[in-house]
N, C-alpha and C. Protein backbone atom coordinates (compact mmCIF):
# COMPACT_ATOMS: atom_id res chain seq x y z
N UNK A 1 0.86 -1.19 0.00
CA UNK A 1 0.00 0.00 0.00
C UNK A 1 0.90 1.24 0.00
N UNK A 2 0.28 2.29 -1.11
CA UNK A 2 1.13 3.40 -0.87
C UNK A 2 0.17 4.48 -1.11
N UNK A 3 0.89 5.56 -0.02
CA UNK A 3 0.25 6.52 0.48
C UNK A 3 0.80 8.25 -0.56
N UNK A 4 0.51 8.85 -1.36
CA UNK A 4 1.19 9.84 -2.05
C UNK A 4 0.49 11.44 -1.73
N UNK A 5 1.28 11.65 -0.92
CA UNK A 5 0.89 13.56 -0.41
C UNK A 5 0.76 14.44 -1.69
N UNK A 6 0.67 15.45 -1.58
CA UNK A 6 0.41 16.50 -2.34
C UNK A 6 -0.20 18.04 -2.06
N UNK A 7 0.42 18.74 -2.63
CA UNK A 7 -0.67 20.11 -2.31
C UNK A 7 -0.10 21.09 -1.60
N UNK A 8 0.90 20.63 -0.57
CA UNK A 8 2.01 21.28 0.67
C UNK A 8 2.47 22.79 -0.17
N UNK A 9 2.64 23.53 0.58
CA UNK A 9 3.60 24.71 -0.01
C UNK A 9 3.16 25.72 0.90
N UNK A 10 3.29 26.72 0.10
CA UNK A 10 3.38 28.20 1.38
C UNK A 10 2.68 29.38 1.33
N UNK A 11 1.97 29.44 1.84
CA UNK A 11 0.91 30.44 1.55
C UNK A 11 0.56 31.63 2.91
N UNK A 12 0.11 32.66 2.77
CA UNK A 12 -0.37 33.64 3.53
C UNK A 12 -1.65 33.51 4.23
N UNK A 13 -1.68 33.81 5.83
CA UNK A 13 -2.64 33.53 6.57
C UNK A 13 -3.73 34.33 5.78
N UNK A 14 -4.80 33.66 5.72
CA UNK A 14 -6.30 33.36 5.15
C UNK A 14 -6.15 33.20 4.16
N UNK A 15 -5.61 32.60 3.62
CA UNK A 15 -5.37 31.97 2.52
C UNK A 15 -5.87 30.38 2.33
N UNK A 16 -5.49 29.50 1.01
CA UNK A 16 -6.46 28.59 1.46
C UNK A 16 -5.11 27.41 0.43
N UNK A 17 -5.04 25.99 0.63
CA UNK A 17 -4.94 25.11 -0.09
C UNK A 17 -5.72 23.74 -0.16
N UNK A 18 -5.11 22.88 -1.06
CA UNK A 18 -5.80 21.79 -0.64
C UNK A 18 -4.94 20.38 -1.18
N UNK A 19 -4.90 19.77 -0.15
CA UNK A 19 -3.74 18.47 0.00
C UNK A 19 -4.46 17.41 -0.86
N UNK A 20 -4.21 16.61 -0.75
CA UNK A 20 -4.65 15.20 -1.89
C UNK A 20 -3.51 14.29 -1.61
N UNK A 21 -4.31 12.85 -1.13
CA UNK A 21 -3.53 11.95 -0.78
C UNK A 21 -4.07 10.69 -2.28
N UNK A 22 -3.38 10.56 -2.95
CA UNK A 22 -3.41 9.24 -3.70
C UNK A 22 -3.10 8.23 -3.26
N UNK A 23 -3.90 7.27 -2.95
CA UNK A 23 -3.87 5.74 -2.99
C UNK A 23 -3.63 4.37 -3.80
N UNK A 24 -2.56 3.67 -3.30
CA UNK A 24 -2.61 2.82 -4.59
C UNK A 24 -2.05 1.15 -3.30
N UNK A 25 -2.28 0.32 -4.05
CA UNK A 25 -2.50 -1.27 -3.41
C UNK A 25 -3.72 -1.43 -2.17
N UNK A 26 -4.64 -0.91 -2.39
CA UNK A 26 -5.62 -0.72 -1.64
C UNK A 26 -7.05 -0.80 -1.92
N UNK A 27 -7.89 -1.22 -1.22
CA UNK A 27 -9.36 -1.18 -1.75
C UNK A 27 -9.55 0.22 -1.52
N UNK A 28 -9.15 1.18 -1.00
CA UNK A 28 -9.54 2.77 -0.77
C UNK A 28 -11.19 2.61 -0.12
N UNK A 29 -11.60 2.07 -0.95
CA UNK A 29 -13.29 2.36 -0.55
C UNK A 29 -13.58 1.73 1.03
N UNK A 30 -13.36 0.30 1.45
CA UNK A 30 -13.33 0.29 2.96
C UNK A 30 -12.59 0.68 3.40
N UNK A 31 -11.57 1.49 3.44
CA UNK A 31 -10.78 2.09 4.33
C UNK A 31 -10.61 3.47 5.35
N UNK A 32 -10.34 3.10 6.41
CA UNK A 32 -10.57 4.45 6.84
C UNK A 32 -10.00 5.11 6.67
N UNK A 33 -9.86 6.71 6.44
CA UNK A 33 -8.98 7.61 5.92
C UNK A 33 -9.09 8.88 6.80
N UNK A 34 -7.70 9.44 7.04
CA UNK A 34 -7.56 10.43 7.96
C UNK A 34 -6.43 11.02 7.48
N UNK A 35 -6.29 12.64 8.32
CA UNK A 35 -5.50 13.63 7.95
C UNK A 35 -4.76 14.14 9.12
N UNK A 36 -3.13 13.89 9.34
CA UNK A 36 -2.65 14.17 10.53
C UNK A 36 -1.96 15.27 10.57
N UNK A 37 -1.11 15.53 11.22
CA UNK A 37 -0.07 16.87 11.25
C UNK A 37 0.97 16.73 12.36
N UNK A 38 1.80 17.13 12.15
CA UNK A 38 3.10 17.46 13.01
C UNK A 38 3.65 18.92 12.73
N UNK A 39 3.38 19.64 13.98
CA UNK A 39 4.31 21.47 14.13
C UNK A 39 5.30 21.15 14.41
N UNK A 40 6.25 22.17 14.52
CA UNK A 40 7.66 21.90 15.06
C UNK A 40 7.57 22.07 16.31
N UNK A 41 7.99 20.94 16.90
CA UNK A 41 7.85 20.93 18.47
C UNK A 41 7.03 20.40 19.26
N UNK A 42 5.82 19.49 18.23
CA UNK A 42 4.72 19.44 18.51
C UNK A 42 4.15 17.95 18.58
N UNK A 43 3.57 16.85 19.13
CA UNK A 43 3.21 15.55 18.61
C UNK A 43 2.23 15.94 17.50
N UNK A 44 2.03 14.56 17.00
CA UNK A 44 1.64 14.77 15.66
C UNK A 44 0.41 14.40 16.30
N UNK A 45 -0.84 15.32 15.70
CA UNK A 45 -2.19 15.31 15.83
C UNK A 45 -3.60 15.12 14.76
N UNK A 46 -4.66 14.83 15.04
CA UNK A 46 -5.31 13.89 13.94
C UNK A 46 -5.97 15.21 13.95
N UNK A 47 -6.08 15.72 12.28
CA UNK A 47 -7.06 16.81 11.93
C UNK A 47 -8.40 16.12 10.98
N UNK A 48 -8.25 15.56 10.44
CA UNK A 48 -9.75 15.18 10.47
C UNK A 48 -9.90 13.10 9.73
N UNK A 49 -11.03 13.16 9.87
CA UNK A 49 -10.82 11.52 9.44
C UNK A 49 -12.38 11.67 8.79
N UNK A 50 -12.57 10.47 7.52
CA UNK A 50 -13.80 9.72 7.29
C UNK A 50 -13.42 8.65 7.18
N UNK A 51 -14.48 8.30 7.43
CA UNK A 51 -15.01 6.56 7.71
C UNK A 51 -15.22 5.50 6.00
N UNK A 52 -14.96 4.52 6.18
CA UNK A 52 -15.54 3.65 5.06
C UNK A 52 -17.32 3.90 5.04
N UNK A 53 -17.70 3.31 3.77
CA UNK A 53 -19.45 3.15 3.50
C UNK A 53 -19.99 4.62 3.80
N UNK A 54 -20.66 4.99 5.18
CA UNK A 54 -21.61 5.79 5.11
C UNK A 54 -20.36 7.67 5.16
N UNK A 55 -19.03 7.28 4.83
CA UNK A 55 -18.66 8.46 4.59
C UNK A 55 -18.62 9.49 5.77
N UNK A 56 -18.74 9.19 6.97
CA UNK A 56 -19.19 10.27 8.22
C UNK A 56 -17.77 11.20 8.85
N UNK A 57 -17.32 11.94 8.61
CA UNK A 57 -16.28 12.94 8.90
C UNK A 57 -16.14 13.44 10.52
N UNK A 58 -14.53 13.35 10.93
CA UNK A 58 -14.74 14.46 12.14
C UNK A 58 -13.54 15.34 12.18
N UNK A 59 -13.45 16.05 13.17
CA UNK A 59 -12.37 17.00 12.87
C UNK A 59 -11.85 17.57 14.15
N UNK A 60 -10.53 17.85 13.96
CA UNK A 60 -9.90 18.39 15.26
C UNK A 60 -10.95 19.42 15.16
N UNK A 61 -11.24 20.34 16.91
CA UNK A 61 -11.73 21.07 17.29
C UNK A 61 -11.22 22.59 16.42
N UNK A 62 -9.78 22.34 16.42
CA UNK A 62 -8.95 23.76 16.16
C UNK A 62 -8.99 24.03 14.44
N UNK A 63 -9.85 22.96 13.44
CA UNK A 63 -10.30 22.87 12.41
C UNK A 63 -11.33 23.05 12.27
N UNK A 64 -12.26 22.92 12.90
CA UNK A 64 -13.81 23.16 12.38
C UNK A 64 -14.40 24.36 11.95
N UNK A 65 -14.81 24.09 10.68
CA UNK A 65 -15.31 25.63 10.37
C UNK A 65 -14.34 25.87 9.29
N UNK A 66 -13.30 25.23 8.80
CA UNK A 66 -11.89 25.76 8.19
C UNK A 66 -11.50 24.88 7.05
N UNK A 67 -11.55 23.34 7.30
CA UNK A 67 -11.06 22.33 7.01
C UNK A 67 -12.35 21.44 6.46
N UNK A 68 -11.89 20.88 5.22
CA UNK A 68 -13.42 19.68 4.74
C UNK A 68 -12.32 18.68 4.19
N UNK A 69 -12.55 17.63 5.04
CA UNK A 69 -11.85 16.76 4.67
C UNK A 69 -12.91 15.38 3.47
N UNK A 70 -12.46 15.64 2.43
CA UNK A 70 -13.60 14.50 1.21
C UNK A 70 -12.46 13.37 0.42
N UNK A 71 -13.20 12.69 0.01
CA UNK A 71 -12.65 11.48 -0.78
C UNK A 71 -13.30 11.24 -2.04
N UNK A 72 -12.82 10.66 -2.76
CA UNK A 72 -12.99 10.04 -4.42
C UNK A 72 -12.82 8.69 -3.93
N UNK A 73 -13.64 7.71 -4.32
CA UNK A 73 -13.61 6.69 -4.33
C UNK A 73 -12.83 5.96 -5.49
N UNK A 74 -13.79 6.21 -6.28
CA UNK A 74 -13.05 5.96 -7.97
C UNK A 74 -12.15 6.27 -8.59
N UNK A 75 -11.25 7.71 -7.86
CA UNK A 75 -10.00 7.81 -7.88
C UNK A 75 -9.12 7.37 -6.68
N UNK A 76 -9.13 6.59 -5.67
CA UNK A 76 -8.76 6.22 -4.54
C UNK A 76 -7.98 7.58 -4.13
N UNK A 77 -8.67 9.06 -4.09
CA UNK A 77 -8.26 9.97 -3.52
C UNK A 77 -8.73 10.48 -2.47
N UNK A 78 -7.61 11.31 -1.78
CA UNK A 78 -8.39 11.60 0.30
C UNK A 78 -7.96 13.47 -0.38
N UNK A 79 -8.69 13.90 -0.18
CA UNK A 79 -8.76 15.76 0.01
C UNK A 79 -8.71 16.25 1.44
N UNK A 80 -8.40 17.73 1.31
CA UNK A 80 -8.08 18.29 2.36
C UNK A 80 -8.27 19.75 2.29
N UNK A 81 -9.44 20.16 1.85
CA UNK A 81 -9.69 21.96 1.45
C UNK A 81 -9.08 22.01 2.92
N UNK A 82 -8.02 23.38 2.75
CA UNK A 82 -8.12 23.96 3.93
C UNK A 82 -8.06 25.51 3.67
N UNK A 83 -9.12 26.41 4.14
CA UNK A 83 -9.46 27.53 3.96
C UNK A 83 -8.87 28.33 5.40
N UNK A 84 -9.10 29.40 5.27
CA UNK A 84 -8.48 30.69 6.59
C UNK A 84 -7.45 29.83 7.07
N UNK A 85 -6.70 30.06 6.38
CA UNK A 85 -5.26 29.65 6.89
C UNK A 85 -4.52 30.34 8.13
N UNK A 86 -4.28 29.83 9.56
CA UNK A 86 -3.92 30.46 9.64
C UNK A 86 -2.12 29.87 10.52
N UNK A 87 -1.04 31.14 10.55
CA UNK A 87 0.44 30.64 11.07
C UNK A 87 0.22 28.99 11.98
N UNK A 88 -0.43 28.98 12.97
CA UNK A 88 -0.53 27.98 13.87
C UNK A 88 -0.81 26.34 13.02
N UNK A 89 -1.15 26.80 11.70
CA UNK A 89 -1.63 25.46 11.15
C UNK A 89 -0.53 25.14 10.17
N UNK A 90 0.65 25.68 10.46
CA UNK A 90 1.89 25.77 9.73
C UNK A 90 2.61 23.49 10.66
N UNK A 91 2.86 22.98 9.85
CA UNK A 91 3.37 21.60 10.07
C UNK A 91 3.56 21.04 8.78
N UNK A 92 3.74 19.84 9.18
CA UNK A 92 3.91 18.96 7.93
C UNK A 92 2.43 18.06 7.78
N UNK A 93 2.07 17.79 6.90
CA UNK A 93 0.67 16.85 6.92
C UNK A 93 0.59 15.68 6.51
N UNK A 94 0.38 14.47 7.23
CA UNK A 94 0.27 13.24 7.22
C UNK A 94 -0.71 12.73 6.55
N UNK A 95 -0.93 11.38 5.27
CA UNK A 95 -2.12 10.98 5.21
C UNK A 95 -2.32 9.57 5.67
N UNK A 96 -3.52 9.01 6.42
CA UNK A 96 -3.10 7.74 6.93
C UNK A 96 -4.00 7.23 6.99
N UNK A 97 -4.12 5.62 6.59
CA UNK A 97 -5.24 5.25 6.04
C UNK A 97 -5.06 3.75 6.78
N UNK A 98 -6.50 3.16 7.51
CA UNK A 98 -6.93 1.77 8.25
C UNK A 98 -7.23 0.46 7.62
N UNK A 99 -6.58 -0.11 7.13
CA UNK A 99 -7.47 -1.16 6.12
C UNK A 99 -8.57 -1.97 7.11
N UNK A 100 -9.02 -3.08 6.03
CA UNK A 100 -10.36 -3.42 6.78
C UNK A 100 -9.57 -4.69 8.09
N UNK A 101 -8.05 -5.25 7.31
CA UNK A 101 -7.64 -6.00 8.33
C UNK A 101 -7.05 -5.31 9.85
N UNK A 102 -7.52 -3.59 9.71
CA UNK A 102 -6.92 -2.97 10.71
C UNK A 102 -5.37 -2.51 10.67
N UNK A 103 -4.65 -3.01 9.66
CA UNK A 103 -2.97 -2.35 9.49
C UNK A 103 -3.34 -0.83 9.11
N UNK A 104 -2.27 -0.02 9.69
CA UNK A 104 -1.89 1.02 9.51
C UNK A 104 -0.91 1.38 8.74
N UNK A 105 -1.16 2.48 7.43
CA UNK A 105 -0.23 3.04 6.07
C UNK A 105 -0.13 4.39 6.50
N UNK A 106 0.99 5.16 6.42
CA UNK A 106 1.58 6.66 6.26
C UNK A 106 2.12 6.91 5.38
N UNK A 107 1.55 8.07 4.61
CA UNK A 107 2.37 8.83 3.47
C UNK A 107 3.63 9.52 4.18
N UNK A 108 4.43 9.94 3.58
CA UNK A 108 5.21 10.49 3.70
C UNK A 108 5.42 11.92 4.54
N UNK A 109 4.47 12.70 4.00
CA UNK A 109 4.07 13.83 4.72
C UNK A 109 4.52 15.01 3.53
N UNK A 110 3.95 16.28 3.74
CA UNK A 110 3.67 17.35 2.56
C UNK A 110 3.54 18.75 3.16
N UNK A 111 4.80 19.69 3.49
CA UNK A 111 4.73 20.97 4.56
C UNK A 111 3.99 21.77 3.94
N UNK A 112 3.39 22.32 5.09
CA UNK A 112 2.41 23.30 4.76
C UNK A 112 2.92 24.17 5.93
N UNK A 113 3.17 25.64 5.41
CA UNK A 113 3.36 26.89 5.73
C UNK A 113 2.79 27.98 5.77
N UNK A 114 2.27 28.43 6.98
CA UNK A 114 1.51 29.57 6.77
C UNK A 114 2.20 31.16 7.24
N UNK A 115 2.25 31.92 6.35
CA UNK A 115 2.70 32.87 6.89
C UNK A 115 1.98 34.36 7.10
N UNK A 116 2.46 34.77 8.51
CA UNK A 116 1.60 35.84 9.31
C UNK A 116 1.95 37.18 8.15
């Protein structure tokens, strides 16, 4: 299974990008799929996740309102609009995905920079 980031780069607070994780050796469709992060200095923290089948989303607290985390099935792709950007959401971004046997896959990771 491989996990492929995208989207990372550097942009000005309220500003907006959007990450894309490609999937490949994977059913994508049962899998669970989530969006992590690491600041400098910081443990790495889960910003948002959906579920296999009924698709149901959640999101760090310090995202809501900001962040829509969606998927493509048929392209085994994971999205990551992230709008009002702001410095604090400056890390690197993880994509990480549950298969149905329960193993755990990590992309690589894709910096995202926000600047004040």
């Amino acid at each position: 299974v491989q996990l492929v980031e995208s989207g990372g780069g550097l942009v000005q607070a309220g500003g907006s990008l959007r990450l894309s994780c490609a999937v490949s050796g994977s059913t994508f469709s049962s899998d669970v799929m989530g969006w992590y992060r690491q600041g400098p200095g910081k443990q790495r923290e889960l910003v948002a996740s959906t579920t296999s089948g009924s698709g149901s989303t959640n999101y760090a607290d310090s995202v809501k309102g900001r962040f829509t985390i969606s998927r493509d099935n048929a392209k085994k792709t994971m999205y990551l609009q992230m709008d009002s950007l702001k410095p604090e959401d400056t890390a690197v971004y993880y994509c990480h995905l549950i298969n149905w046997r329960g193993y755990n896959y990590w992309g690589q990771g894709t910096q995202v920079t926000v600047s004040s």
